[in-house]
Protein backbone atom coordinates (compact mmCIF):
# COMPACT_ATOMS: atom_id res chain seq x y z
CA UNK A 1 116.51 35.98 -44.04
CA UNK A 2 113.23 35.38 -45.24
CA UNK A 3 112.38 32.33 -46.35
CA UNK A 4 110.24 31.32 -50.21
CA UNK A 5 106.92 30.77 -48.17
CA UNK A 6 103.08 30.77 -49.87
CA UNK A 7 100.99 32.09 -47.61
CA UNK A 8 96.94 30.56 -47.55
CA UNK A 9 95.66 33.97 -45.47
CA UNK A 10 91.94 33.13 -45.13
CA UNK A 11 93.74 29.85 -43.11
CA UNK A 12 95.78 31.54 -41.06
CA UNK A 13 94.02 32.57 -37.45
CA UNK A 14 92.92 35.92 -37.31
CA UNK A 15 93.03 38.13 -33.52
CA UNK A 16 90.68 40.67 -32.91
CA UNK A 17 91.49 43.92 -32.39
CA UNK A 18 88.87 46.81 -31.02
CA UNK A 19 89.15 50.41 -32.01
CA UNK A 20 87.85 53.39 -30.32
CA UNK A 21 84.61 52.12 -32.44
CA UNK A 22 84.19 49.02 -34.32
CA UNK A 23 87.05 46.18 -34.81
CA UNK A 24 89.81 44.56 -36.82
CA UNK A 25 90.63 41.05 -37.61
CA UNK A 26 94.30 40.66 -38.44
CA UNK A 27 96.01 37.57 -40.57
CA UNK A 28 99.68 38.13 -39.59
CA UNK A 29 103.30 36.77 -40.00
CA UNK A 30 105.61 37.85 -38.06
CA UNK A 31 109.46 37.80 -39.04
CA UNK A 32 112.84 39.51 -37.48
CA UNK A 33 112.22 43.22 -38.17
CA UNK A 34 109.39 42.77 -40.17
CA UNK A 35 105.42 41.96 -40.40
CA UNK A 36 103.09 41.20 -42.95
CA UNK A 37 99.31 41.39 -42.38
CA UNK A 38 96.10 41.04 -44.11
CA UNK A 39 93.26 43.11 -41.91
CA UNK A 40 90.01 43.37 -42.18
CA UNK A 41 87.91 46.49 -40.61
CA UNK A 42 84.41 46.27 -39.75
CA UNK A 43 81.72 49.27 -40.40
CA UNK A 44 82.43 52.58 -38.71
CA UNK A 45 86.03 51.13 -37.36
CA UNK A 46 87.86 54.12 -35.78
CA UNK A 47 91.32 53.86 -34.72
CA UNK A 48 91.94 53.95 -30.58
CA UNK A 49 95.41 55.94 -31.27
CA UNK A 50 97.70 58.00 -33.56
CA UNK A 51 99.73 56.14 -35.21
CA UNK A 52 103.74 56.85 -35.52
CA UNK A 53 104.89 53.76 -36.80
CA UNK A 54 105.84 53.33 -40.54
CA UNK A 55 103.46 51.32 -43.02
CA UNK A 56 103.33 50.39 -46.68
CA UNK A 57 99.45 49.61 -47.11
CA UNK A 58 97.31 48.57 -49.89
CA UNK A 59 93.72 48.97 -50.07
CA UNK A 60 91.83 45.53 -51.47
CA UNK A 61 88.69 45.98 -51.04
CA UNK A 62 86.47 48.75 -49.83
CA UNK A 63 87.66 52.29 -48.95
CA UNK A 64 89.19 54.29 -46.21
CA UNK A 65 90.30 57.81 -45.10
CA UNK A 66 93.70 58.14 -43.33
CA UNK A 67 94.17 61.85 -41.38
CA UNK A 68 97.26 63.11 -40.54
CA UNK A 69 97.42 64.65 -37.17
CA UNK A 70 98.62 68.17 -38.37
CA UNK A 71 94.91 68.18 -40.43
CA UNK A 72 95.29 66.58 -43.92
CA UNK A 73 93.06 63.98 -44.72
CA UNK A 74 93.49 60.94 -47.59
CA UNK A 75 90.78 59.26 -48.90
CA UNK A 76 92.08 55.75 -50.42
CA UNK A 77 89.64 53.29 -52.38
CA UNK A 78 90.47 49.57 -53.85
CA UNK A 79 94.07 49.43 -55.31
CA UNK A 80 95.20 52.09 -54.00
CA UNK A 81 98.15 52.47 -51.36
CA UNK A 82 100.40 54.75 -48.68
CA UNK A 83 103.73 54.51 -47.90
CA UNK A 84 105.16 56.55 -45.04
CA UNK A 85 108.38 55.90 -42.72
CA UNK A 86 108.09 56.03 -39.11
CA UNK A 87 107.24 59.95 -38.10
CA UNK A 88 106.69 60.32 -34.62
CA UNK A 89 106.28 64.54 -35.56
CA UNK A 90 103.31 63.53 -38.01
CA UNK A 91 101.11 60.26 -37.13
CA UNK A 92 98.03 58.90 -38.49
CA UNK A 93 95.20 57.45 -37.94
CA UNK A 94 92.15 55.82 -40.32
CA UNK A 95 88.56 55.79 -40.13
CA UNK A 96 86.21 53.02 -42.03
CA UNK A 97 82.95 53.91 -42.44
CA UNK A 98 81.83 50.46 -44.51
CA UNK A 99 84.93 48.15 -43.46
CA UNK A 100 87.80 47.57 -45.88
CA UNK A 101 90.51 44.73 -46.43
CA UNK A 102 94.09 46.04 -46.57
CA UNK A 103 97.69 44.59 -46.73
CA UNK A 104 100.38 46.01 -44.66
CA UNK A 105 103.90 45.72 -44.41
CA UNK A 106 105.86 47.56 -42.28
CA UNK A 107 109.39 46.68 -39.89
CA UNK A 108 112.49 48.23 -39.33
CA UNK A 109 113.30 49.36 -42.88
CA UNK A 110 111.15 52.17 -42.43
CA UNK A 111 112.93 54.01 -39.76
């Protein structure tokens, strides 16, 4: 269960996290089976992996391109959003050429 909570996320701590190129600052809360994050990306951020894990994101600011390992590529700008359930035969990754702010949600409901 989840309790009613209001969540201040420029006050909550943010952890750094490198990527194969630039960085990521993520605001999270953690729950049983399932986290909520607010994360920003600096310039020319590249993920360090492909992604199989499932996400519901939403772009707040800025733009980004997720690819798809089999070749497609998705460009996403401010309110716009993805939704895909864990796929370990088709992971992602994203690229961030002038940083971007996006909120995630993803836990066991998407396997």
């Amino acid at each position: 269960m989840i309790p009613f909570e209001i969540t201040e996320w420029e006050k909550l701590p943010a952890t750094e996290y490198k990527g194969e190129t630039g960085g990521s600052f993520w605001r999270t809360k953690q729950y049983d089976g399932l986290r909520v994050r607010l994360v920003e990306y600096s310039a020319r951020y590249k993920a360090d992996h492909w992604c199989s894990k499932g996400h519901i994101v939403f772009c707040l600011e800025g733009e980004f391109v997720t690819h798809l390992k089999k070749g497609e590529h998705h460009l996403l700008k401010k309110g716009m959003s993805y939704h895909t359930s864990d796929d370990p035969v088709n992971p992602h990754l994203s690229t961030y050429d002038n940083g971007c702010k996006i909120f995630i949600v993803d836990g066991d409901f998407l396997k």
